[in-house]
N, C-alpha and C. Protein backbone atom coordinates (compact mmCIF):
# COMPACT_ATOMS: atom_id res chain seq x y z
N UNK A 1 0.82 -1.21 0.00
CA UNK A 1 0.00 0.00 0.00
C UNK A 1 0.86 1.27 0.00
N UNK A 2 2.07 1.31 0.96
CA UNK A 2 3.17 2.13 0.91
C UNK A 2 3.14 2.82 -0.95
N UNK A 3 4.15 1.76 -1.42
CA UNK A 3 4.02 2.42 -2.52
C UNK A 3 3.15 2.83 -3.48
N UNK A 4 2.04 1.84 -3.49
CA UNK A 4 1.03 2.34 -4.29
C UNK A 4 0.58 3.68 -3.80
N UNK A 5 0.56 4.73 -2.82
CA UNK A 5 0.28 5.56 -2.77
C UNK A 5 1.33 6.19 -3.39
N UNK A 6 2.53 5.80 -3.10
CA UNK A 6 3.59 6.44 -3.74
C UNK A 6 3.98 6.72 -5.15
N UNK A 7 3.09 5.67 -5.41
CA UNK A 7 3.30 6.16 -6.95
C UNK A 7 2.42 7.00 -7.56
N UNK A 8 1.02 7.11 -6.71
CA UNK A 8 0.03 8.01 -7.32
C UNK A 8 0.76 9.47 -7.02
N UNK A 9 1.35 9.55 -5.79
CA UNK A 9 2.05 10.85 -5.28
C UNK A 9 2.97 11.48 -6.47
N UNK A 10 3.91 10.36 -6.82
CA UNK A 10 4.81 10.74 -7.72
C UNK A 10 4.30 11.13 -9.30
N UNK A 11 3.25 10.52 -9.82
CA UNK A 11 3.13 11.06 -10.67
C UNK A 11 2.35 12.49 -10.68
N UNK A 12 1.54 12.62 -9.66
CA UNK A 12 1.30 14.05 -9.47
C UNK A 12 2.10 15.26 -9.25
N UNK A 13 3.00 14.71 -8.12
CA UNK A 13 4.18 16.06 -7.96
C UNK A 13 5.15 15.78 -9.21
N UNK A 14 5.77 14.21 -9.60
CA UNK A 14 6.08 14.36 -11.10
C UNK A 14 5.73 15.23 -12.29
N UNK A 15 4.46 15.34 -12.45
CA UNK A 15 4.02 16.19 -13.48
C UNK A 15 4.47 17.44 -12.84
N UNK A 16 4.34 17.78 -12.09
CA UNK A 16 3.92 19.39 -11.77
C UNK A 16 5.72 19.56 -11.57
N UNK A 17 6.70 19.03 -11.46
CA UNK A 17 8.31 19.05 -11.28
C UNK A 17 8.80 19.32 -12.94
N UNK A 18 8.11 18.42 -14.08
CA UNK A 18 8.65 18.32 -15.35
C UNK A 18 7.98 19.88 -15.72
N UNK A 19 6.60 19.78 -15.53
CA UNK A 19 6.34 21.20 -15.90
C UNK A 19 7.37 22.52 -15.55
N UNK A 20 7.73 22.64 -14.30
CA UNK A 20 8.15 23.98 -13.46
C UNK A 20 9.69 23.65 -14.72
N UNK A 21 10.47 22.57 -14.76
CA UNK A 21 11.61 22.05 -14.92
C UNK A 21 11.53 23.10 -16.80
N UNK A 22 10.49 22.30 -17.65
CA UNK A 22 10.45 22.91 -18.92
C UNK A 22 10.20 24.31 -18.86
N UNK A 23 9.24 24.84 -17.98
CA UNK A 23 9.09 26.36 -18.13
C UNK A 23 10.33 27.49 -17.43
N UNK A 24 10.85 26.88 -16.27
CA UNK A 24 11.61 28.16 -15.69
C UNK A 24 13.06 27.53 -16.26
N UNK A 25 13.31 26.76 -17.07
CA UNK A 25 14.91 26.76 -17.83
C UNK A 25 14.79 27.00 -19.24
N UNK A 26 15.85 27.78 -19.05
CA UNK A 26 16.07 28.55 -20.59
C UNK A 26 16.61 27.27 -21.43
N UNK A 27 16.50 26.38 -21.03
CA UNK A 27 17.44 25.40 -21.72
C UNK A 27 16.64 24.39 -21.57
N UNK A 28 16.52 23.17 -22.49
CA UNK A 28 15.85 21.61 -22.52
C UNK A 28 16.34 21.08 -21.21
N UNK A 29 17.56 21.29 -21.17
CA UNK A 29 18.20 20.11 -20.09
C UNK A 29 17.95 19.74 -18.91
N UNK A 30 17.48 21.15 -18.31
CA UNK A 30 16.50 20.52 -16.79
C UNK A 30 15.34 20.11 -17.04
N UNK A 31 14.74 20.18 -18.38
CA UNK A 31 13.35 19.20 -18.65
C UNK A 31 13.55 18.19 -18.57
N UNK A 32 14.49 17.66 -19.61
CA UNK A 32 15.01 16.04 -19.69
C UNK A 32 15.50 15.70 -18.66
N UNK A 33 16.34 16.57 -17.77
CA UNK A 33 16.85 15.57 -16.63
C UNK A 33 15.62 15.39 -15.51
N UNK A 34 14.56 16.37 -15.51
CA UNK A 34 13.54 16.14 -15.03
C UNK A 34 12.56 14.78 -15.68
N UNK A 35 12.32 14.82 -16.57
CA UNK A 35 11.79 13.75 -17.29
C UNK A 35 12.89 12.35 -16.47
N UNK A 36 13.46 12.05 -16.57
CA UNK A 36 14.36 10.96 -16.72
C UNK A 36 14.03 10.67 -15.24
N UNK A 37 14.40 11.55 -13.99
CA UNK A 37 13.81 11.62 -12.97
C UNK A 37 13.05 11.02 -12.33
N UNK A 38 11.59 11.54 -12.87
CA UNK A 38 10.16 11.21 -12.74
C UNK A 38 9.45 9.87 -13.61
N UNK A 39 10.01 9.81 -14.36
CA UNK A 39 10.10 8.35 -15.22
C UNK A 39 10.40 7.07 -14.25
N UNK A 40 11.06 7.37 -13.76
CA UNK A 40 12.06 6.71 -12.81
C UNK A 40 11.59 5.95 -11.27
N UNK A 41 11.11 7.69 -10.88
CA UNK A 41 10.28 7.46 -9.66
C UNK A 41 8.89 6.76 -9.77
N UNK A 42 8.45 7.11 -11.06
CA UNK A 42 7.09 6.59 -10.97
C UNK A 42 7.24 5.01 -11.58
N UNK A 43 7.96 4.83 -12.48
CA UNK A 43 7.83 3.09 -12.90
C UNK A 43 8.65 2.23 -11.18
N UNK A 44 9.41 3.07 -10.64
CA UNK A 44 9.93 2.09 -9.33
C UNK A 44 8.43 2.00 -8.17
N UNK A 45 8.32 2.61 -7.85
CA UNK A 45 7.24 2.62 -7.42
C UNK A 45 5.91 2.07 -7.56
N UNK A 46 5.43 1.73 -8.88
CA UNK A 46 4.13 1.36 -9.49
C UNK A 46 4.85 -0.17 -9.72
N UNK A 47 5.92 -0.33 -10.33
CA UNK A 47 6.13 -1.95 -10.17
C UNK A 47 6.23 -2.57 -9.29
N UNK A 48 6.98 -1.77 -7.50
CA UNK A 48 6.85 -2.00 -6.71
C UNK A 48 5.55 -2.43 -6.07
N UNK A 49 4.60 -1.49 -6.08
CA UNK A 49 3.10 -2.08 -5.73
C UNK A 49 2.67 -3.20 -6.29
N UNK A 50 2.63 -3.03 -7.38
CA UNK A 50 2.17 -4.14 -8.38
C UNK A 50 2.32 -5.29 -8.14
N UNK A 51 4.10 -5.86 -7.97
CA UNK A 51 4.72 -7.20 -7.36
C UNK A 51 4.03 -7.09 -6.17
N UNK A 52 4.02 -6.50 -5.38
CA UNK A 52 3.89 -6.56 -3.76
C UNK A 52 2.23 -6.91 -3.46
N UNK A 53 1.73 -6.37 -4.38
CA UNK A 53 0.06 -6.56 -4.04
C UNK A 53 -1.02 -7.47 -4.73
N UNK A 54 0.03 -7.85 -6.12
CA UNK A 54 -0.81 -8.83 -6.68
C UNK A 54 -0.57 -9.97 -6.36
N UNK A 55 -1.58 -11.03 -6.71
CA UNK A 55 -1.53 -12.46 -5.98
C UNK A 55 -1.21 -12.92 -7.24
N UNK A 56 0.22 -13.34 -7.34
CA UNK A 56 0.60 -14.06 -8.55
C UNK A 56 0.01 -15.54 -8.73
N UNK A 57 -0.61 -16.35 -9.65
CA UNK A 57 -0.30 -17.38 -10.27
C UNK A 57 0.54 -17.80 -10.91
N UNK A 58 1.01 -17.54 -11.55
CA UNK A 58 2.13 -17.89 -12.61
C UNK A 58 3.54 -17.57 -11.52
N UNK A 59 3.96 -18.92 -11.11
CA UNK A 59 5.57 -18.43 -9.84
C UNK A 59 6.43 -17.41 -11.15
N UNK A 60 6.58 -17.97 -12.74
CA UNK A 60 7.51 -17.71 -13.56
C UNK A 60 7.62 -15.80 -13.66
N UNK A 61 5.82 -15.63 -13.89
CA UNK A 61 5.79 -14.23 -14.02
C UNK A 61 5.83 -13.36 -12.59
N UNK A 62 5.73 -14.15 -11.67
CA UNK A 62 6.11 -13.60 -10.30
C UNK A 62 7.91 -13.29 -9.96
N UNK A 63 8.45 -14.10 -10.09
CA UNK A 63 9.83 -13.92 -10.58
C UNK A 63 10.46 -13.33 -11.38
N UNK A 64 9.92 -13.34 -12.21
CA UNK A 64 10.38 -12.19 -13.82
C UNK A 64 9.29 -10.67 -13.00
N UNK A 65 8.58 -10.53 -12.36
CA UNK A 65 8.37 -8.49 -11.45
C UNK A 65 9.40 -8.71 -10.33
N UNK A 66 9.59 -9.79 -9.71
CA UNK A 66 11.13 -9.56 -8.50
C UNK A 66 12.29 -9.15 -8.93
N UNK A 67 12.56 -9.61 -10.29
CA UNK A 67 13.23 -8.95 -10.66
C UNK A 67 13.51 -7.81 -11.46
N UNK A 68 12.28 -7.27 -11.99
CA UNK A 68 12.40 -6.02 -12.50
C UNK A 68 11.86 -4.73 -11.43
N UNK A 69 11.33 -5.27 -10.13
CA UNK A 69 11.13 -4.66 -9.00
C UNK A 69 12.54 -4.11 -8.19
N UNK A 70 13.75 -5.05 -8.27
CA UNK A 70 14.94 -4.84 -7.74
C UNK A 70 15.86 -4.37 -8.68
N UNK A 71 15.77 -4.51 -9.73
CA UNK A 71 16.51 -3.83 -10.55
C UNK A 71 16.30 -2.45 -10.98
N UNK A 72 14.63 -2.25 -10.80
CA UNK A 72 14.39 -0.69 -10.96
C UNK A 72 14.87 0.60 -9.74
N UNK A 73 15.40 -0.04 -8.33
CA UNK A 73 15.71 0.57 -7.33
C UNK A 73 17.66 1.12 -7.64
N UNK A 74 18.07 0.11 -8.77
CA UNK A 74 19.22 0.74 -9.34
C UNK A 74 19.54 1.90 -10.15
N UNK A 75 18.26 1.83 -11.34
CA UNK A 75 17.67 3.11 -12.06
C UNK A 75 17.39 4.24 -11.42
N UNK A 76 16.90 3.96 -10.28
CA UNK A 76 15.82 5.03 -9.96
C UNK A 76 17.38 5.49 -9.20
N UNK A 77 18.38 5.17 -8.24
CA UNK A 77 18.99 5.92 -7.87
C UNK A 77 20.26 6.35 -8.84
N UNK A 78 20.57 6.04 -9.75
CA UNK A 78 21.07 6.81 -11.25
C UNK A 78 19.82 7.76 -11.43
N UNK A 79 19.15 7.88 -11.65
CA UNK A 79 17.96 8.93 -11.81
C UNK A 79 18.13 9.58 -11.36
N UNK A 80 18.01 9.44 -9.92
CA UNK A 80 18.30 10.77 -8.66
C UNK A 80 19.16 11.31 -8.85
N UNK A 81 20.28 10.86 -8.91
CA UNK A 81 21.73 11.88 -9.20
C UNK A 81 21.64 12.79 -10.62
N UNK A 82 20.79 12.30 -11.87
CA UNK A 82 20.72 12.68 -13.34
C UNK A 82 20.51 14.75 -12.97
N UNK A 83 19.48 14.84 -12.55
CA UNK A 83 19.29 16.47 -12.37
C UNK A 83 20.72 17.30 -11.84
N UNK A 84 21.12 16.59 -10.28
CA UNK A 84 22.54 17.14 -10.38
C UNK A 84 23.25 17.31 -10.75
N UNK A 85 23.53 16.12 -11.41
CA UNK A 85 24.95 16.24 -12.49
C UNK A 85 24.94 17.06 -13.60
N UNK A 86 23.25 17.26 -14.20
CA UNK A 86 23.03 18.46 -15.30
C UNK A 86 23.41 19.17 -14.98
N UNK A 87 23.02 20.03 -13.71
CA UNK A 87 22.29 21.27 -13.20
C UNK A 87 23.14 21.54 -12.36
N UNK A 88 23.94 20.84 -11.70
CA UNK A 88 24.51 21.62 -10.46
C UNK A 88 25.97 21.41 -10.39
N UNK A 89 26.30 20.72 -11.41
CA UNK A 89 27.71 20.64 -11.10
C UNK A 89 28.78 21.22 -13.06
N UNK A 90 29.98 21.56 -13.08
CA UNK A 90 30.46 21.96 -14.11
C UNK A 90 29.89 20.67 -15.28
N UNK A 91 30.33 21.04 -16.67
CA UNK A 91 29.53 19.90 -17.25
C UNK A 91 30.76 18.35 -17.18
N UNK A 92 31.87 19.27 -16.81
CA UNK A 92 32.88 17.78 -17.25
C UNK A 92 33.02 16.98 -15.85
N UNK A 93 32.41 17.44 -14.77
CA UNK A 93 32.25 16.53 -13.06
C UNK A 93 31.04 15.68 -13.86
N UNK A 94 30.04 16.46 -14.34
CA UNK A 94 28.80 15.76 -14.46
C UNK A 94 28.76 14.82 -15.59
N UNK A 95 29.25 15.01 -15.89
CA UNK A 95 29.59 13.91 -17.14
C UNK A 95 30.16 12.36 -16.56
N UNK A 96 31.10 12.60 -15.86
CA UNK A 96 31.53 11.83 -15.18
C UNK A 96 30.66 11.43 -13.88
N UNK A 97 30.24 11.91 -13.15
CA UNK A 97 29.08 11.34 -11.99
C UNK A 97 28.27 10.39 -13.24
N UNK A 98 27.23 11.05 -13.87
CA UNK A 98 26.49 10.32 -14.86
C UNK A 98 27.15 9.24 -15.42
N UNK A 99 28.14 8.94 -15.97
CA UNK A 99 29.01 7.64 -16.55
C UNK A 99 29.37 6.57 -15.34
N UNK A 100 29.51 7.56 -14.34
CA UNK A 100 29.45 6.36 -12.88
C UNK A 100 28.24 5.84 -12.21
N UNK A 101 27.61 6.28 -12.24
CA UNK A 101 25.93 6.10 -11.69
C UNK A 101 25.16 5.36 -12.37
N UNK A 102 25.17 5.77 -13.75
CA UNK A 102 24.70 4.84 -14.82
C UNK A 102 25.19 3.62 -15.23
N UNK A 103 26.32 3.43 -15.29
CA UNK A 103 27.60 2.23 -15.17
C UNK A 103 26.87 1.18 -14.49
N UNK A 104 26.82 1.97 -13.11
CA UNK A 104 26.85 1.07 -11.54
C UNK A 104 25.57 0.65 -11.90
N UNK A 105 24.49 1.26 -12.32
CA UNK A 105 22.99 1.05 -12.27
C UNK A 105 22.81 -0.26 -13.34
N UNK A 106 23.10 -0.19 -14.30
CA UNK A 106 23.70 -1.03 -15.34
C UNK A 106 23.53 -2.53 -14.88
N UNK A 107 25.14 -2.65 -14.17
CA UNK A 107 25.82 -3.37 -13.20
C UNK A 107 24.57 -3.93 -12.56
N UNK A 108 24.12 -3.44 -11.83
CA UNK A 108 23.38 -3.76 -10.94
C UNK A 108 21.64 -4.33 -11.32
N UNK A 109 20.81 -4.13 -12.71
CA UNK A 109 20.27 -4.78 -12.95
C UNK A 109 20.54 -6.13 -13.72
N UNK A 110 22.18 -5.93 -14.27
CA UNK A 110 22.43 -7.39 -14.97
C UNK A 110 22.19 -8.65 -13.63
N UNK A 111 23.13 -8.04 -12.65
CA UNK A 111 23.09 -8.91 -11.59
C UNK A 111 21.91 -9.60 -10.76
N UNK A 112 20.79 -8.45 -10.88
CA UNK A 112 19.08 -8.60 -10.68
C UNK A 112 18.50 -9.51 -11.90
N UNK A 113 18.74 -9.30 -13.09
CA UNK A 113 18.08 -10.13 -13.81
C UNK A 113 19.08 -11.50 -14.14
N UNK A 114 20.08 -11.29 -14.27
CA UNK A 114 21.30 -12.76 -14.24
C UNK A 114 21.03 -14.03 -12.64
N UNK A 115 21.02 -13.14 -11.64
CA UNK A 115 20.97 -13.57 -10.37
C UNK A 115 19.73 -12.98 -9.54
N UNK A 116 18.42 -13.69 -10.28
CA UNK A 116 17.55 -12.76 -9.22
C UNK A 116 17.54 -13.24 -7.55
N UNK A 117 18.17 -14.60 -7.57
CA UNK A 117 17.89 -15.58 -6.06
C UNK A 117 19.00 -14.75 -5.28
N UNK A 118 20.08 -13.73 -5.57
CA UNK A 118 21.36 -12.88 -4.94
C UNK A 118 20.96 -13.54 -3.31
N UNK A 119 21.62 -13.52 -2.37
CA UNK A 119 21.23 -12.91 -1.40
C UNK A 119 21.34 -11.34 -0.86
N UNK A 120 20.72 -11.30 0.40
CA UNK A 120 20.83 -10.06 0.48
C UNK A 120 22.09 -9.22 0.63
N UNK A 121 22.73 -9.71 1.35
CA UNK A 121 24.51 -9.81 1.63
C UNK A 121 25.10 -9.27 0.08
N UNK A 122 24.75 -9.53 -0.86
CA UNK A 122 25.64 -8.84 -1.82
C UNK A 122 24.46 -7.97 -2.64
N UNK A 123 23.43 -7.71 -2.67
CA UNK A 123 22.35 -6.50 -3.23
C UNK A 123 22.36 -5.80 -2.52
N UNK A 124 22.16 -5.70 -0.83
CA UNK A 124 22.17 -4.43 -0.37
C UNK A 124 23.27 -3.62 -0.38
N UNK A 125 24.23 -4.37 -0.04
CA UNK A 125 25.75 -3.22 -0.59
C UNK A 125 25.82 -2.86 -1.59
N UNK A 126 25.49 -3.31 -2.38
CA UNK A 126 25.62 -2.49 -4.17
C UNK A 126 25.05 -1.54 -4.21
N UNK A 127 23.23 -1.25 -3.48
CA UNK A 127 22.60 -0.50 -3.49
C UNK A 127 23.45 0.57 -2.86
N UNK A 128 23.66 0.19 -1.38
CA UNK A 128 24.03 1.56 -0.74
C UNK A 128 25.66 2.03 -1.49
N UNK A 129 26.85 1.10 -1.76
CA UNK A 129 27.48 1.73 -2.81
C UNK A 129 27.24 2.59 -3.77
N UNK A 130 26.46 2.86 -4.58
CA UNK A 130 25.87 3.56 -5.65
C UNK A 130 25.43 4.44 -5.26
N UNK A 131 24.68 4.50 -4.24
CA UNK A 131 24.17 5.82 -3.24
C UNK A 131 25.26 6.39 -2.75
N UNK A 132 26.74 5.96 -2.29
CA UNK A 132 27.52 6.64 -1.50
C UNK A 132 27.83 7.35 -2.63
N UNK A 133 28.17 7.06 -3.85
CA UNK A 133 28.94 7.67 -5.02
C UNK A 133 28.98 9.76 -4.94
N UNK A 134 27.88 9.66 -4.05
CA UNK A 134 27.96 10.76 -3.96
C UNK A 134 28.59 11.83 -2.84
N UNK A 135 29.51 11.16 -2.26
CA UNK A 135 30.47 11.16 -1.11
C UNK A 135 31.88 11.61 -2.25
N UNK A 136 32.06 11.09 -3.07
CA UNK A 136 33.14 11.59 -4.48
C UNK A 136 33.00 12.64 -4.67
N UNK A 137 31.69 13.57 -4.61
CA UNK A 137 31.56 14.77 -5.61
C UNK A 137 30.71 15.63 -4.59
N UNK A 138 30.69 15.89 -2.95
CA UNK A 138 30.48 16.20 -2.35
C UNK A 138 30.83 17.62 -2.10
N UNK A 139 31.63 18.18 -2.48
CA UNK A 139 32.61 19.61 -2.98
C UNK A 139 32.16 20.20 -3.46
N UNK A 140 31.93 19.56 -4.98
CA UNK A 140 31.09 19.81 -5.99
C UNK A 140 29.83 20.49 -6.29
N UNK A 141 28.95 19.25 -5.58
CA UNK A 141 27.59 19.00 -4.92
C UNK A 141 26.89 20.46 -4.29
N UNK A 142 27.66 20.17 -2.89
CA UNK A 142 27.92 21.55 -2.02
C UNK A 142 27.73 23.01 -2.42
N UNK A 143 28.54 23.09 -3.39
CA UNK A 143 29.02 24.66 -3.97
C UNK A 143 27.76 24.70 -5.51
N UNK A 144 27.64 23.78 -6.19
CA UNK A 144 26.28 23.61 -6.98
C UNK A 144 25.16 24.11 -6.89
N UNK A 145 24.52 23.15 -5.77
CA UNK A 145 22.83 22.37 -5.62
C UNK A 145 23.23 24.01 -4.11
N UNK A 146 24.37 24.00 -3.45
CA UNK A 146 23.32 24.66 -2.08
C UNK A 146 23.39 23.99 -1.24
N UNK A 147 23.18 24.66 0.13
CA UNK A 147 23.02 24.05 1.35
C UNK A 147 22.07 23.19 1.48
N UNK A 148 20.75 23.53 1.15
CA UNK A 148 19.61 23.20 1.87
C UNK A 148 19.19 21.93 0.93
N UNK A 149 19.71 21.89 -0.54
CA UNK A 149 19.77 20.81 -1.31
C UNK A 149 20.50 19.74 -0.36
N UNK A 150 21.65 19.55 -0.27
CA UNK A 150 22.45 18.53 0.24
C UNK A 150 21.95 18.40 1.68
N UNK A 151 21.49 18.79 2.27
CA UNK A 151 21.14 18.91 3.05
C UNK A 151 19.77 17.65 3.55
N UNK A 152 18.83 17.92 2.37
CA UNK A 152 18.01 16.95 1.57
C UNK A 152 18.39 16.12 1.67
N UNK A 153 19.60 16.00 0.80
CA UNK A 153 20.33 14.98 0.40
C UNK A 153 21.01 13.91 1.12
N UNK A 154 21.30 14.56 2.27
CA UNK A 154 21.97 13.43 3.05
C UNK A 154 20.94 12.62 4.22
N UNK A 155 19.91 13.69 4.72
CA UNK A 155 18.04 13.40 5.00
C UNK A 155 18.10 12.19 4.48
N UNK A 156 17.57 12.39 2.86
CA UNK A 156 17.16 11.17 2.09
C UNK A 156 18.32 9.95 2.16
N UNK A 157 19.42 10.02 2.06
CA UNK A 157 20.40 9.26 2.57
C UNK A 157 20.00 8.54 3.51
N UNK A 158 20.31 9.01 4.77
CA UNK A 158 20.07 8.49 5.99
C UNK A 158 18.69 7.69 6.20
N UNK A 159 17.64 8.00 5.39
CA UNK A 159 16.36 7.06 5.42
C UNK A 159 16.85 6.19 4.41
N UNK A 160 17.01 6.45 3.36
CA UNK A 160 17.37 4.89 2.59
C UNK A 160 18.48 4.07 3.34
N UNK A 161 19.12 4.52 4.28
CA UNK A 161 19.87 3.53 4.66
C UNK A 161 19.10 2.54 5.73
N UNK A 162 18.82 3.15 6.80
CA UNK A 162 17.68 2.58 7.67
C UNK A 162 17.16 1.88 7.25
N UNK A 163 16.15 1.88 5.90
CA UNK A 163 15.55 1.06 5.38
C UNK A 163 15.95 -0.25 4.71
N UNK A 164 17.18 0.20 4.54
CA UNK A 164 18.06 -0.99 3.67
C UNK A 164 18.83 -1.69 4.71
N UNK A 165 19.22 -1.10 6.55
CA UNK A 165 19.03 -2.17 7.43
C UNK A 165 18.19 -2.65 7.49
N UNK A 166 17.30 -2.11 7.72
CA UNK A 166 16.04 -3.51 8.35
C UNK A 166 15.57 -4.19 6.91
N UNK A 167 15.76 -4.04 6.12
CA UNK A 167 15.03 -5.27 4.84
C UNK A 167 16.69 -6.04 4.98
N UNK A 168 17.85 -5.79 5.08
CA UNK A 168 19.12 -6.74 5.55
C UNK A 168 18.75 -7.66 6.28
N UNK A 169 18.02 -6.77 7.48
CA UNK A 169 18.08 -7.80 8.79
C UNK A 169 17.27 -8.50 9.14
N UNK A 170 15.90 -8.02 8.13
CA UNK A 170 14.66 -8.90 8.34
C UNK A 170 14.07 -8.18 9.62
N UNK A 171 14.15 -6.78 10.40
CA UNK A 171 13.89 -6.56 11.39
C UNK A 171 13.66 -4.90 11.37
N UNK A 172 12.78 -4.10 12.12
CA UNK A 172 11.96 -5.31 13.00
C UNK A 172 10.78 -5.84 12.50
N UNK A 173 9.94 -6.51 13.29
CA UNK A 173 8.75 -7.09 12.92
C UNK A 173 7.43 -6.39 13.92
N UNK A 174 7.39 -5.65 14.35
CA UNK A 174 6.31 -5.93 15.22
C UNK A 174 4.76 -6.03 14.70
N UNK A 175 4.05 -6.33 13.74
CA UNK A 175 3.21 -6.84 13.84
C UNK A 175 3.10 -7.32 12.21
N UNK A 176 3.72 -8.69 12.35
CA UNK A 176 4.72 -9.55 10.85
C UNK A 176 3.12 -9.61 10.20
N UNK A 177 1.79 -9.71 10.82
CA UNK A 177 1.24 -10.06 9.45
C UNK A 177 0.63 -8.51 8.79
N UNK A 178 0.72 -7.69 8.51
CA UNK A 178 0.64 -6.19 8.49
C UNK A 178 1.30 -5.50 8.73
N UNK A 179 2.28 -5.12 9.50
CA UNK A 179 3.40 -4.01 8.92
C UNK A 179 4.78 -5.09 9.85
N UNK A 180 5.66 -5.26 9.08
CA UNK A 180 7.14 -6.14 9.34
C UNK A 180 8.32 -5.36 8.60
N UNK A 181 9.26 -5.87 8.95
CA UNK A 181 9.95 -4.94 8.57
C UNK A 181 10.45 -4.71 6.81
N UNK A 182 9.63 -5.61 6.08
CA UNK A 182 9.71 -4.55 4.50
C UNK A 182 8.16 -3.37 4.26
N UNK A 183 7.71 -3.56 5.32
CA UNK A 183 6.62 -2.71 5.58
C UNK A 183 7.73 -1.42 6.04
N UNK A 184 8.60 -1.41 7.00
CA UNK A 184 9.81 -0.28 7.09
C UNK A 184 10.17 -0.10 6.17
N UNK A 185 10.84 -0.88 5.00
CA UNK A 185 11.65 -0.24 4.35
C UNK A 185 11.32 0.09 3.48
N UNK A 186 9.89 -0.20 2.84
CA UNK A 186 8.79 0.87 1.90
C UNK A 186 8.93 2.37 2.47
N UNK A 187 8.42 2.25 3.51
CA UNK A 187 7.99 3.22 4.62
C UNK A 187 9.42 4.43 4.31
N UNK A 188 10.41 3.66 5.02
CA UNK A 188 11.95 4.77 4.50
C UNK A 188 12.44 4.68 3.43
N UNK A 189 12.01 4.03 2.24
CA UNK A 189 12.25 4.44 1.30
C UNK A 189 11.42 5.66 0.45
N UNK A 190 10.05 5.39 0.82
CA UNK A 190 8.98 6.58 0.33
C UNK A 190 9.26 7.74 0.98
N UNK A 191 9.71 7.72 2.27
CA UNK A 191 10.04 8.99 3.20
C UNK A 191 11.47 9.63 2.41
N UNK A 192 12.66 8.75 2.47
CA UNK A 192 13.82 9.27 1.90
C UNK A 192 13.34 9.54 0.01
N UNK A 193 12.17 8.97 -0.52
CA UNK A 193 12.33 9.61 -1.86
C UNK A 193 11.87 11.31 -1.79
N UNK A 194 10.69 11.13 -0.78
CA UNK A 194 10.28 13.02 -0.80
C UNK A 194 11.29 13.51 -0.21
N UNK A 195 12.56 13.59 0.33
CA UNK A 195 13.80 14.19 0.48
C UNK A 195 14.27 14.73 -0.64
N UNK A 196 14.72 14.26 -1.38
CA UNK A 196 15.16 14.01 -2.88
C UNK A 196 14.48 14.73 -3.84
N UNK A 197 13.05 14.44 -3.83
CA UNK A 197 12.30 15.12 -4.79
C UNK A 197 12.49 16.54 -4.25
N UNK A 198 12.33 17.05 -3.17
CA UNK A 198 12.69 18.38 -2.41
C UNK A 198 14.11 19.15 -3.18
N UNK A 199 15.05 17.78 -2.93
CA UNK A 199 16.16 18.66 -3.15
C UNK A 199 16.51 18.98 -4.45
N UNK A 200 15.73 17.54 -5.27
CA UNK A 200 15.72 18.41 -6.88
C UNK A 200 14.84 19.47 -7.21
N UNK A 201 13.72 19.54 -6.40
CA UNK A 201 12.91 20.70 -7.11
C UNK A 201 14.16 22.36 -6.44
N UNK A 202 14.34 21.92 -5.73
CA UNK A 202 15.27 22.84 -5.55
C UNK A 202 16.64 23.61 -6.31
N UNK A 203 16.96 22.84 -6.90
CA UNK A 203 18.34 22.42 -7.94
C UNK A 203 17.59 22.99 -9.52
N UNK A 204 16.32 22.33 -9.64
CA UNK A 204 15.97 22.33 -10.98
C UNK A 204 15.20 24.22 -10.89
N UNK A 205 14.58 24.91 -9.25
CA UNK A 205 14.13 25.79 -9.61
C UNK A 205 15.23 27.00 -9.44
């Protein structure tokens, strides 16, 4: 339910982000990196519900959304970084963030769709690796996007990490048949995405 609200959310403040993005830049590029964005947020999210809420028959086609459910959480955080690297940093840092983010994201759905059975032990570090990437260009970042952006930024950080303990640890549970702990890490992941969306509408206005 988490995300399914989340995705109705996202495509609403989505639209209204691509709009502000095409009208107040003199330039395409914060449209598209807005587009790419919101594309992003809203297919992770809506596939997320989707796997999570439908009662599969078919185990095959239940397996083939697990894995395009975990592989879209690689996209979507290459996504997140896409507006910065346009918008807030020189073009030849951003060029390079983007070739690393996208790389890693890459990387990381071959391994989702090659190895969807992974354990967790080697997916959740990849995830939060790819997220640190932005610990490299922190300087950058900083003097770019703004205080109150990164600021966001490390907010939304700190909830995706939380969340990506407890879906590690399987914990906690307190009430396993209705909210357990991937009921948390919906929960901090939807919380740490409106961080993010904050700090790009910020960047992009």
């Amino acid at each position: 339910m988490i995300h399914l609200v989340s995705a109705i959310v996202a495509v609403l403040a989505g639209g209204a982000l691509v709009s502000v993005a095409w009208r107040g830049a003199g330039e395409s590029r914060a449209g598209w990196a807005a587009l790419i964005y919101v594309v992003a947020i809203i297919a992770m999210f809506s596939i997320s519900a989707t796997y999570h809420r439908v009662r599969w028959t078919s185990p095959a086609a239940e397996k083939w959304m697990m894995r395009v459910d975990h592989s879209l959480i690689f996209v979507f955080i290459a996504a997140t970084y896409t507006p910065f690297a346009v918008l807030a940093m020189p073009p030849d840092v951003g060029i390079r963030l983007l070739v690393v983010v996208w790389t890693g994201a890459l990387a990381g759905v071959a391994l989702k769709m090659v190895w969807p059975s992974a354990p967790r032990w080697v997916g959740v570090p990849l995830y939060l690796m790819l997220g640190y990437v932005a610990l490299l260009f922190a300087e950058t970042l900083l003097a770019g996007a703004g205080f109150a952006a990164v600021a966001l930024l490390v907010a939304g950080a700190v909830l995706y990490n939380v969340g990506a303990v407890f879906y590690g640890a399987r914990w906690p549970n307190p009430w396993p048949a209705t909210f357990a702990h991937h009921e948390f890490f919906h929960a901090f992941t939807a919380a740490g995405a409106v961080c993010h969306f904050a700090a790009i509408w910020l960047v992009i206005q």
